[in-house]
PDB file of N, CA and C in Angstrom:
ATOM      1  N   UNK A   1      29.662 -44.274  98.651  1.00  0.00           N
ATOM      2  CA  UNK A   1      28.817 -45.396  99.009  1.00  0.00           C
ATOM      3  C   UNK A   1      27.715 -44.910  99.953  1.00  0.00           C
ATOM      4  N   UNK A   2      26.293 -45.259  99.619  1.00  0.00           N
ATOM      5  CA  UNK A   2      25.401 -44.802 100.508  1.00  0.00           C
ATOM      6  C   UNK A   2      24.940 -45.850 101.581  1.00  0.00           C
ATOM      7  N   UNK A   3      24.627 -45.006 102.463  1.00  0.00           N
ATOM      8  CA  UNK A   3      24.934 -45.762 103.840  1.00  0.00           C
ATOM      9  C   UNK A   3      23.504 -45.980 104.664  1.00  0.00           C
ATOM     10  N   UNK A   4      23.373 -47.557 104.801  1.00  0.00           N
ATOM     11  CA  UNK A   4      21.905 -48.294 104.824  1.00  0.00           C
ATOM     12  C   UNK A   4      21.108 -47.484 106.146  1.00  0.00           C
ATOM     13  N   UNK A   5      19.662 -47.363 105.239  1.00  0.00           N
ATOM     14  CA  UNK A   5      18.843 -46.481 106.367  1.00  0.00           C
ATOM     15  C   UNK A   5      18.636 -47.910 108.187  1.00  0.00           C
ATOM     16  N   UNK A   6      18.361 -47.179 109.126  1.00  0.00           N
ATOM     17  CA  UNK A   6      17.413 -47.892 110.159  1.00  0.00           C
ATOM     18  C   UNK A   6      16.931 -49.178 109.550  1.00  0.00           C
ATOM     19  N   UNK A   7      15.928 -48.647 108.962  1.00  0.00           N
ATOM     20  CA  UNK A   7      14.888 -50.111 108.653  1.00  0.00           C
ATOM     21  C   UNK A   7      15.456 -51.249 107.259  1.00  0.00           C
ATOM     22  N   UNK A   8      16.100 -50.586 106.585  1.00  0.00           N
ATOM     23  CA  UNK A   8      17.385 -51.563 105.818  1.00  0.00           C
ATOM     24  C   UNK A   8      17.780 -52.067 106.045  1.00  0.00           C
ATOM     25  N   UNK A   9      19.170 -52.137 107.672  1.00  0.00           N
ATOM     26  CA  UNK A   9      19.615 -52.745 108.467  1.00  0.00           C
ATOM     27  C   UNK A   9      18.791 -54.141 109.134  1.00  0.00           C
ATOM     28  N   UNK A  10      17.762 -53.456 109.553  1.00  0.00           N
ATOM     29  CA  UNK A  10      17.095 -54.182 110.476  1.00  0.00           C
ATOM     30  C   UNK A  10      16.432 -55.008 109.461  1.00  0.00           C
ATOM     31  N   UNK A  11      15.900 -55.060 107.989  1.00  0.00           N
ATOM     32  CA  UNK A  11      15.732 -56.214 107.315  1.00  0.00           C
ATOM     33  C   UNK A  11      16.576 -57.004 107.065  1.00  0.00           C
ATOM     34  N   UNK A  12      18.142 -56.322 106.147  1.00  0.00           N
ATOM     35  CA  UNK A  12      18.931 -56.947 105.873  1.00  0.00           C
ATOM     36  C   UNK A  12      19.323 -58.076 107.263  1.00  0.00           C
ATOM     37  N   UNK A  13      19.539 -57.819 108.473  1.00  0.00           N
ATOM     38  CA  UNK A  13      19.630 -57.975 109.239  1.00  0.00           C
ATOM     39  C   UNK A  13      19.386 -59.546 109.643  1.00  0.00           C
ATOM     40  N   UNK A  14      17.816 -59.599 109.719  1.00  0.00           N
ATOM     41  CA  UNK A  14      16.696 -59.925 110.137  1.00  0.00           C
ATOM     42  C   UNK A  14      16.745 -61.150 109.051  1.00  0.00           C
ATOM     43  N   UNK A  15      17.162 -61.070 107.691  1.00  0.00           N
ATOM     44  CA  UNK A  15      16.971 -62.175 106.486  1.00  0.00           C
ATOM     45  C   UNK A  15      18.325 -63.101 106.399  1.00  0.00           C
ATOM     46  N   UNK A  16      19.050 -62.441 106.838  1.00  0.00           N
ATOM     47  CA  UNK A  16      20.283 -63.279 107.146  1.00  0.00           C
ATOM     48  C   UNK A  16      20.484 -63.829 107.728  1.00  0.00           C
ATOM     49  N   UNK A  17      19.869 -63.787 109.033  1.00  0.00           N
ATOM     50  CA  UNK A  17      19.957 -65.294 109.713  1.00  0.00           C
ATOM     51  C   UNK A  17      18.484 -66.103 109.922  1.00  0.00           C
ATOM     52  N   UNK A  18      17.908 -66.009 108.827  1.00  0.00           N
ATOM     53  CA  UNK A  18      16.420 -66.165 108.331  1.00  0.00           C
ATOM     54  C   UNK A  18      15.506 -66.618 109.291  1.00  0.00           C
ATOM     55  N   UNK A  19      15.232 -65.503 109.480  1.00  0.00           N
ATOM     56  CA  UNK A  19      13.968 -65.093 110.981  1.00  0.00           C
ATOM     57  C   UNK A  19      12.880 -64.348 109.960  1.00  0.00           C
ATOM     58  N   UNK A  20      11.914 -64.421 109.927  1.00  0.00           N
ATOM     59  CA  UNK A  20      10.732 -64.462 109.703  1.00  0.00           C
ATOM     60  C   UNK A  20      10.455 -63.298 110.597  1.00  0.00           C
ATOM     61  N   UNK A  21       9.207 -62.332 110.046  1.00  0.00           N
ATOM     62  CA  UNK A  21       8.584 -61.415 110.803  1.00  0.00           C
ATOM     63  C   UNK A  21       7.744 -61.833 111.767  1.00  0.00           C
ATOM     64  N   UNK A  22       7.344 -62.958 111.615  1.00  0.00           N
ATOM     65  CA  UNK A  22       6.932 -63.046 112.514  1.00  0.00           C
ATOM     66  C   UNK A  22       7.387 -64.498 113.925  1.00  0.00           C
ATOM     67  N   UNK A  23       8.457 -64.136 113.631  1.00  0.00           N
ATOM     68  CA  UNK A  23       9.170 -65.152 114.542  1.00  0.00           C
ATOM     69  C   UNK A  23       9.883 -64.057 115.218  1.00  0.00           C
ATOM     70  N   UNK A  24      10.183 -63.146 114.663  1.00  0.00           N
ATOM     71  CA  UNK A  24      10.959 -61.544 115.558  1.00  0.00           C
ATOM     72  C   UNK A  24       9.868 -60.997 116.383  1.00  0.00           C
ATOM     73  N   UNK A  25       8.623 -61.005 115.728  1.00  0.00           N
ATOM     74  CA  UNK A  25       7.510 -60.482 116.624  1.00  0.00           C
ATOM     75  C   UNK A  25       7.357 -61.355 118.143  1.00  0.00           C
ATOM     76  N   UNK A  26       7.701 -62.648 117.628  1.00  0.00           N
ATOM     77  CA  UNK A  26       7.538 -63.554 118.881  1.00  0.00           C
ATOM     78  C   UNK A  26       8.538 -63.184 119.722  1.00  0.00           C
ATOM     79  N   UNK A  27      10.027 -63.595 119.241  1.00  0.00           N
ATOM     80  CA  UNK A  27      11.175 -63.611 119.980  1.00  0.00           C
ATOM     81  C   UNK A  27      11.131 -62.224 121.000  1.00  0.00           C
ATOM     82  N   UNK A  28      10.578 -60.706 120.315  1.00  0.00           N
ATOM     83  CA  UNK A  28      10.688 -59.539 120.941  1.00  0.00           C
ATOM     84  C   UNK A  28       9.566 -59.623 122.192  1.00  0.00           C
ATOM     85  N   UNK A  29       8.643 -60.263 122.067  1.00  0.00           N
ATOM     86  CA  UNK A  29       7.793 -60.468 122.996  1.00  0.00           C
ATOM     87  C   UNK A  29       7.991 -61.366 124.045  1.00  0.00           C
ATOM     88  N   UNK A  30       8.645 -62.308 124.036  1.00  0.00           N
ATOM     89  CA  UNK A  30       9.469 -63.035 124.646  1.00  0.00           C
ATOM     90  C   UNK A  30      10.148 -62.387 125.636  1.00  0.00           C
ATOM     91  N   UNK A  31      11.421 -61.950 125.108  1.00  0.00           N
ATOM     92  CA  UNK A  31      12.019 -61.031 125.946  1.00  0.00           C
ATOM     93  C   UNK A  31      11.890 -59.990 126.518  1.00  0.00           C
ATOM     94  N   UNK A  32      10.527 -59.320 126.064  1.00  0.00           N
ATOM     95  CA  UNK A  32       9.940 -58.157 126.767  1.00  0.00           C
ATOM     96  C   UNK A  32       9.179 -58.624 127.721  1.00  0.00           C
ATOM     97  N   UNK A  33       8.537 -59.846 128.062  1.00  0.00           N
ATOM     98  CA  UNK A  33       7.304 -60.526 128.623  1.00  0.00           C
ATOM     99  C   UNK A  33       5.893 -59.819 128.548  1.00  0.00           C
ATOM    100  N   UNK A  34       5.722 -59.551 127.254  1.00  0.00           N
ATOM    101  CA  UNK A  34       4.532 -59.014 126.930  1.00  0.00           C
ATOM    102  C   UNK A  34       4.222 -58.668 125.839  1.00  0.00           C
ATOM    103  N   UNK A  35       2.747 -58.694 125.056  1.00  0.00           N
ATOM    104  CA  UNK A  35       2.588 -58.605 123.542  1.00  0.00           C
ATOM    105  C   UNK A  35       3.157 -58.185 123.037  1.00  0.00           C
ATOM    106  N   UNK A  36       3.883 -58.583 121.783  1.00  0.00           N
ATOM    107  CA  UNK A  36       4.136 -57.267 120.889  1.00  0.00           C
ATOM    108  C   UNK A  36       3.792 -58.497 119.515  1.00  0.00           C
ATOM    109  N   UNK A  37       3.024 -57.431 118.716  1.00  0.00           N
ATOM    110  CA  UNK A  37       2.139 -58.457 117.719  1.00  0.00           C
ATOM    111  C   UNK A  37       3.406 -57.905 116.233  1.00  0.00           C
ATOM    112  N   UNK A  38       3.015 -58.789 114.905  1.00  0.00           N
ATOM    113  CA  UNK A  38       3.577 -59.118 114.206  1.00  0.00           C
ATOM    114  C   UNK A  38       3.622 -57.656 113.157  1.00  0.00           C
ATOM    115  N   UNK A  39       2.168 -57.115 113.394  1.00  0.00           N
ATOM    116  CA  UNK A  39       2.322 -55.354 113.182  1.00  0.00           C
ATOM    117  C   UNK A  39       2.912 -54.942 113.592  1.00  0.00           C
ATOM    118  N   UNK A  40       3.402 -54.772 115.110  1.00  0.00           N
ATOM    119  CA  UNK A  40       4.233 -53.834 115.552  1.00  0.00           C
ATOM    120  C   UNK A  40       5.516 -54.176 114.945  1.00  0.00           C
ATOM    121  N   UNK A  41       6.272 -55.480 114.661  1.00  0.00           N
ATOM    122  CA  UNK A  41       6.992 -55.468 113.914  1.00  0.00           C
ATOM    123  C   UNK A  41       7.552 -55.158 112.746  1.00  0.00           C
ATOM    124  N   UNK A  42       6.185 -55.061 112.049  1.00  0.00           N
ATOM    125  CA  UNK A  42       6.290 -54.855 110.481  1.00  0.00           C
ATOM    126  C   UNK A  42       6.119 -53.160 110.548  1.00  0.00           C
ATOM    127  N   UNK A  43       6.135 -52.525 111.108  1.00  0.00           N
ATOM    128  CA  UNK A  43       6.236 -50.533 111.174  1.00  0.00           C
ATOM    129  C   UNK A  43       7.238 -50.919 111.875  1.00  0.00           C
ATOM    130  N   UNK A  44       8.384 -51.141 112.564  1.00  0.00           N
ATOM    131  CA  UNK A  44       9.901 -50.885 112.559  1.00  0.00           C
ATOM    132  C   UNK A  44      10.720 -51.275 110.974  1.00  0.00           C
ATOM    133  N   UNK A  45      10.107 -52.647 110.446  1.00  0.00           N
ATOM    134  CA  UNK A  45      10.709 -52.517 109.255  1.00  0.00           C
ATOM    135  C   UNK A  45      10.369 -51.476 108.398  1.00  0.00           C
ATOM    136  N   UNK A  46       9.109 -50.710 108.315  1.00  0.00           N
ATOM    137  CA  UNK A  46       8.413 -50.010 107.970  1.00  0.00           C
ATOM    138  C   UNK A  46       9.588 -48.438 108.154  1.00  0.00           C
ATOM    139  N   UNK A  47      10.133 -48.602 108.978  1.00  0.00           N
ATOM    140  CA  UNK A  47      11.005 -47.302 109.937  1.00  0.00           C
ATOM    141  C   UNK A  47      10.324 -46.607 110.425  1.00  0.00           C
ATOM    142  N   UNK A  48       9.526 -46.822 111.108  1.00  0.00           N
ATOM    143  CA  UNK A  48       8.647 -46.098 112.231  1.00  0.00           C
ATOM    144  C   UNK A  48       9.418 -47.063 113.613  1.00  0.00           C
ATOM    145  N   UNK A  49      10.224 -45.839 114.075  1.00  0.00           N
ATOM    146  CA  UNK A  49      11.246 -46.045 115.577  1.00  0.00           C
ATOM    147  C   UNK A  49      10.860 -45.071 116.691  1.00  0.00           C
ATOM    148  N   UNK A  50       9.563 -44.934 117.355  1.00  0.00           N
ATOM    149  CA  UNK A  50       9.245 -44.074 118.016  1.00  0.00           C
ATOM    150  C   UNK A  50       9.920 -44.195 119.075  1.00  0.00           C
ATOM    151  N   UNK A  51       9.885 -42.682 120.042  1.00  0.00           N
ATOM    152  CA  UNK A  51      11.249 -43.061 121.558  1.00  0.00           C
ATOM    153  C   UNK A  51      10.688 -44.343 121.888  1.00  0.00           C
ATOM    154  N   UNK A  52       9.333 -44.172 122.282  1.00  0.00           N
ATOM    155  CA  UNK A  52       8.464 -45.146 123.136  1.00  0.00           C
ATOM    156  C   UNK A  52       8.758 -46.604 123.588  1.00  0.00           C
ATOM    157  N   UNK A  53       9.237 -47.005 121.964  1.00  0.00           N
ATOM    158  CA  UNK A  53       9.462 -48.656 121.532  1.00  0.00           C
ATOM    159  C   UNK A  53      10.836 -48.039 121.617  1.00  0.00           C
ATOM    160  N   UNK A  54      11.564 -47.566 122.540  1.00  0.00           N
ATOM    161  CA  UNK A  54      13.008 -47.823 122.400  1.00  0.00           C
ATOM    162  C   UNK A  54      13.352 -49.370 123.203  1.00  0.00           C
ATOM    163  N   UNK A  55      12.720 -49.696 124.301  1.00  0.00           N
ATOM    164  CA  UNK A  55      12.971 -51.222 124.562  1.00  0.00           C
ATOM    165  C   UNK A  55      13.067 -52.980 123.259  1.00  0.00           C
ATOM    166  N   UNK A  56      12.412 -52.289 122.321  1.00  0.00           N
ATOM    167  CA  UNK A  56      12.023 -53.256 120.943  1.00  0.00           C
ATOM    168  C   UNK A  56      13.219 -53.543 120.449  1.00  0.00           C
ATOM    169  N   UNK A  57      13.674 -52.116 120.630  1.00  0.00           N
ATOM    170  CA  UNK A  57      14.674 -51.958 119.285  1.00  0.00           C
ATOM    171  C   UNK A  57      15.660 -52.348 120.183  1.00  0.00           C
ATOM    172  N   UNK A  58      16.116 -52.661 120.724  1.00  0.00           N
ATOM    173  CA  UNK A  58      17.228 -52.856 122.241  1.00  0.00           C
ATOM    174  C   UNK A  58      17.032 -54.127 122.317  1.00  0.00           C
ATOM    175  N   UNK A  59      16.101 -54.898 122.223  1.00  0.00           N
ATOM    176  CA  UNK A  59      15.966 -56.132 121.952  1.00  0.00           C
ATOM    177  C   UNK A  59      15.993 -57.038 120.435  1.00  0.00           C
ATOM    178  N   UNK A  60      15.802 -56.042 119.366  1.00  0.00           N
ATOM    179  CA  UNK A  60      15.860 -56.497 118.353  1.00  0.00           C
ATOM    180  C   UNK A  60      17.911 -56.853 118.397  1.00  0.00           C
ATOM    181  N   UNK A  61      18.076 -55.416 118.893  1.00  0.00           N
ATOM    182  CA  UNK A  61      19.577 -55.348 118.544  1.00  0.00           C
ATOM    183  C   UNK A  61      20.438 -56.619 119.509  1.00  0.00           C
ATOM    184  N   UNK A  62      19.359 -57.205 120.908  1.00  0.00           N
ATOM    185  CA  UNK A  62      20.040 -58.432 121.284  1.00  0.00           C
ATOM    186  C   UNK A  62      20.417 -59.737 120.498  1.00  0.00           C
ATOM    187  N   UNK A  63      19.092 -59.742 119.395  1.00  0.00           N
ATOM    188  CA  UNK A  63      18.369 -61.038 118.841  1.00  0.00           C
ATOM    189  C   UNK A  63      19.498 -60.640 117.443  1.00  0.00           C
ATOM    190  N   UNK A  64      19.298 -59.937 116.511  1.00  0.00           N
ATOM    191  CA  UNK A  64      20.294 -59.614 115.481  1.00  0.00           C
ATOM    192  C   UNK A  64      21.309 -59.421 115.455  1.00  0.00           C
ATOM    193  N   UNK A  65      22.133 -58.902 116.561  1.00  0.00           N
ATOM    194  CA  UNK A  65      23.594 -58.340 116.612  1.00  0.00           C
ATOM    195  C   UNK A  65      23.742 -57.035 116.132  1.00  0.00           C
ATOM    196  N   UNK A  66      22.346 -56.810 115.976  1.00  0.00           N
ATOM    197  CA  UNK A  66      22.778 -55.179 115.404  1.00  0.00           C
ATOM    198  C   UNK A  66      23.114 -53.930 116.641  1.00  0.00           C
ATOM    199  N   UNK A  67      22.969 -52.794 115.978  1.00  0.00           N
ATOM    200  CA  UNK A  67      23.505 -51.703 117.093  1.00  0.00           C
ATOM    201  C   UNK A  67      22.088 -50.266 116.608  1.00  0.00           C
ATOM    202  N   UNK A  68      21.015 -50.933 116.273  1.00  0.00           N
ATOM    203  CA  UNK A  68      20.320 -49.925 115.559  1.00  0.00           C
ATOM    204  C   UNK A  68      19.808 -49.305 117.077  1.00  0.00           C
ATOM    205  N   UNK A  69      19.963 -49.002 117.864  1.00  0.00           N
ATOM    206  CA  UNK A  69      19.383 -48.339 119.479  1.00  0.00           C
ATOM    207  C   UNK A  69      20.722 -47.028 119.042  1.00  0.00           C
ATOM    208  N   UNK A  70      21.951 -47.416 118.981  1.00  0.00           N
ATOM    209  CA  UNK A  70      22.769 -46.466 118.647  1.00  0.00           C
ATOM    210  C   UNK A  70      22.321 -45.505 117.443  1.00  0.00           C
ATOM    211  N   UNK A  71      22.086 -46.098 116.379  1.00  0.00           N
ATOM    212  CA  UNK A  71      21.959 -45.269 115.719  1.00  0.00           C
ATOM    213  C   UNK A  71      20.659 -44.421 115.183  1.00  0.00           C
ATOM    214  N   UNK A  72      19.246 -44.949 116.100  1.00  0.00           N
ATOM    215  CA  UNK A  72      18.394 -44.628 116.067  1.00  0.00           C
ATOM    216  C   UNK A  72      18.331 -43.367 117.478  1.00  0.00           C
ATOM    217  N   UNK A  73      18.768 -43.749 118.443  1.00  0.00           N
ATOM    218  CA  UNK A  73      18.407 -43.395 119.555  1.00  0.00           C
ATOM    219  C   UNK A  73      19.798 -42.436 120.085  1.00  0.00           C
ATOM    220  N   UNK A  74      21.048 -42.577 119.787  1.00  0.00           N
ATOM    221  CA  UNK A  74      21.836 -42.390 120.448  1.00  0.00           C
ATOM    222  C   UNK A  74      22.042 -43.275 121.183  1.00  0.00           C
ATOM    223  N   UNK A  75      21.887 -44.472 121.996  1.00  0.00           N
ATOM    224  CA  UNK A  75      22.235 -44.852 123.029  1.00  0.00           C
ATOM    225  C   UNK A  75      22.925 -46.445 122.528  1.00  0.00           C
ATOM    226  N   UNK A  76      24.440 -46.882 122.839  1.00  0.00           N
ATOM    227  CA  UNK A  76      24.550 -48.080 122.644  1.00  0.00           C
ATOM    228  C   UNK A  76      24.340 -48.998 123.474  1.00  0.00           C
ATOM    229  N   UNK A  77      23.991 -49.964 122.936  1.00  0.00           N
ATOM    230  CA  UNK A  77      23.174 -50.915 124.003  1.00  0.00           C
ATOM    231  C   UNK A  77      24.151 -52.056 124.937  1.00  0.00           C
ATOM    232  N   UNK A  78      25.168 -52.108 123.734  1.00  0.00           N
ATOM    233  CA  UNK A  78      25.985 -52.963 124.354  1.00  0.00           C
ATOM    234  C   UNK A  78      27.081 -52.828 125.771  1.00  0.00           C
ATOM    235  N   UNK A  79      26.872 -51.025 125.486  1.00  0.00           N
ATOM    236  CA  UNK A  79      27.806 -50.396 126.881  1.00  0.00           C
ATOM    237  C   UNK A  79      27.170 -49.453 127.210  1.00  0.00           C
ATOM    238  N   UNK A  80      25.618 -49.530 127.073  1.00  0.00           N
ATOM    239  CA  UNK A  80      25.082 -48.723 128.204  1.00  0.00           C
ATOM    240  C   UNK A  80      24.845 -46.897 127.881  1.00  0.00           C
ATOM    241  N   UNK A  81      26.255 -46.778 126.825  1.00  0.00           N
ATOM    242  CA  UNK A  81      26.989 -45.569 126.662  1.00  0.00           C
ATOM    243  C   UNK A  81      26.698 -44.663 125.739  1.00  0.00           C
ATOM    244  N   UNK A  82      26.755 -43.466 125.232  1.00  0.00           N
ATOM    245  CA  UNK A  82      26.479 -43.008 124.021  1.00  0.00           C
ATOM    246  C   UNK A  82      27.491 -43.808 123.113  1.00  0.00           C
ATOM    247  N   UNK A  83      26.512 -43.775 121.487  1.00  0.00           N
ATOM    248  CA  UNK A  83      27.764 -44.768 120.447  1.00  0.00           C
ATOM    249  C   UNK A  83      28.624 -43.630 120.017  1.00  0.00           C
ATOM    250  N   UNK A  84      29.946 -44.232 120.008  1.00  0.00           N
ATOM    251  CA  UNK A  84      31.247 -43.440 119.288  1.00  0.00           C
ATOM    252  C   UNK A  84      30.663 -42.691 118.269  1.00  0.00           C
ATOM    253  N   UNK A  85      30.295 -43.857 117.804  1.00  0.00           N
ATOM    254  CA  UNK A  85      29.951 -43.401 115.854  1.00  0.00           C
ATOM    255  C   UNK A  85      28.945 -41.972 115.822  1.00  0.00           C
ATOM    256  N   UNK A  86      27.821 -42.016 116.686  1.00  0.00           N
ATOM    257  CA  UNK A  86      27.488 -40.860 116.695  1.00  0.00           C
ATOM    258  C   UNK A  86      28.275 -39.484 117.212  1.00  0.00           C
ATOM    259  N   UNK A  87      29.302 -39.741 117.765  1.00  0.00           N
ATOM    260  CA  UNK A  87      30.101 -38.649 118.622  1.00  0.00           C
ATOM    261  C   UNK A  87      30.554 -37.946 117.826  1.00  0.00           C
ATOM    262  N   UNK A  88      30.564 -38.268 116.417  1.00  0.00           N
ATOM    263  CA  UNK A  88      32.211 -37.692 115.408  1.00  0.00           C
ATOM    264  C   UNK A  88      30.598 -36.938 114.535  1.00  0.00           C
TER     265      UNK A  88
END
């Protein structure tokens, strides 16, 4: 079984609890308290995860339930910690 890229996740993700690109663009800006426009959204679905926007993706993963900071970044968000899953 092949195993869903970054930006797969984060659509599949993203359509399931039917959020709109550009309602994620809002929500991430929201919680960042500062622009982030509906482009910058659409190049993470895109899979463009630069370190830079590691705060985005840390927030996407609040708003979705996902864990893509782990598996993009190494870092899990939910404990701060490196993710297991990458350890093995």
């Amino acid at each position: 079984m092949e195993q869903l890229k970054p930006k797969d996740i984060l659509k599949k993700a993203r359509e399931e609890k039917w959020i709109t690109q550009a309602e994620m663009a809002d929500r991430i800006a929201q919680r960042l308290k500062q622009g982030y426009s509906l482009r910058q959204y659409q190049r993470l679905e895109d899979g463009q995860f630069p370190k830079y926007k590691m705060n985005a993706i840390i927030e996407v993963d609040q708003i979705l339930g996902t864990n893509l900071a782990a598996i993009i970044y190494d870092k899990n968000v939910h404990t701060g910690t490196e993710s297991e899953y990458l350890k093995k």
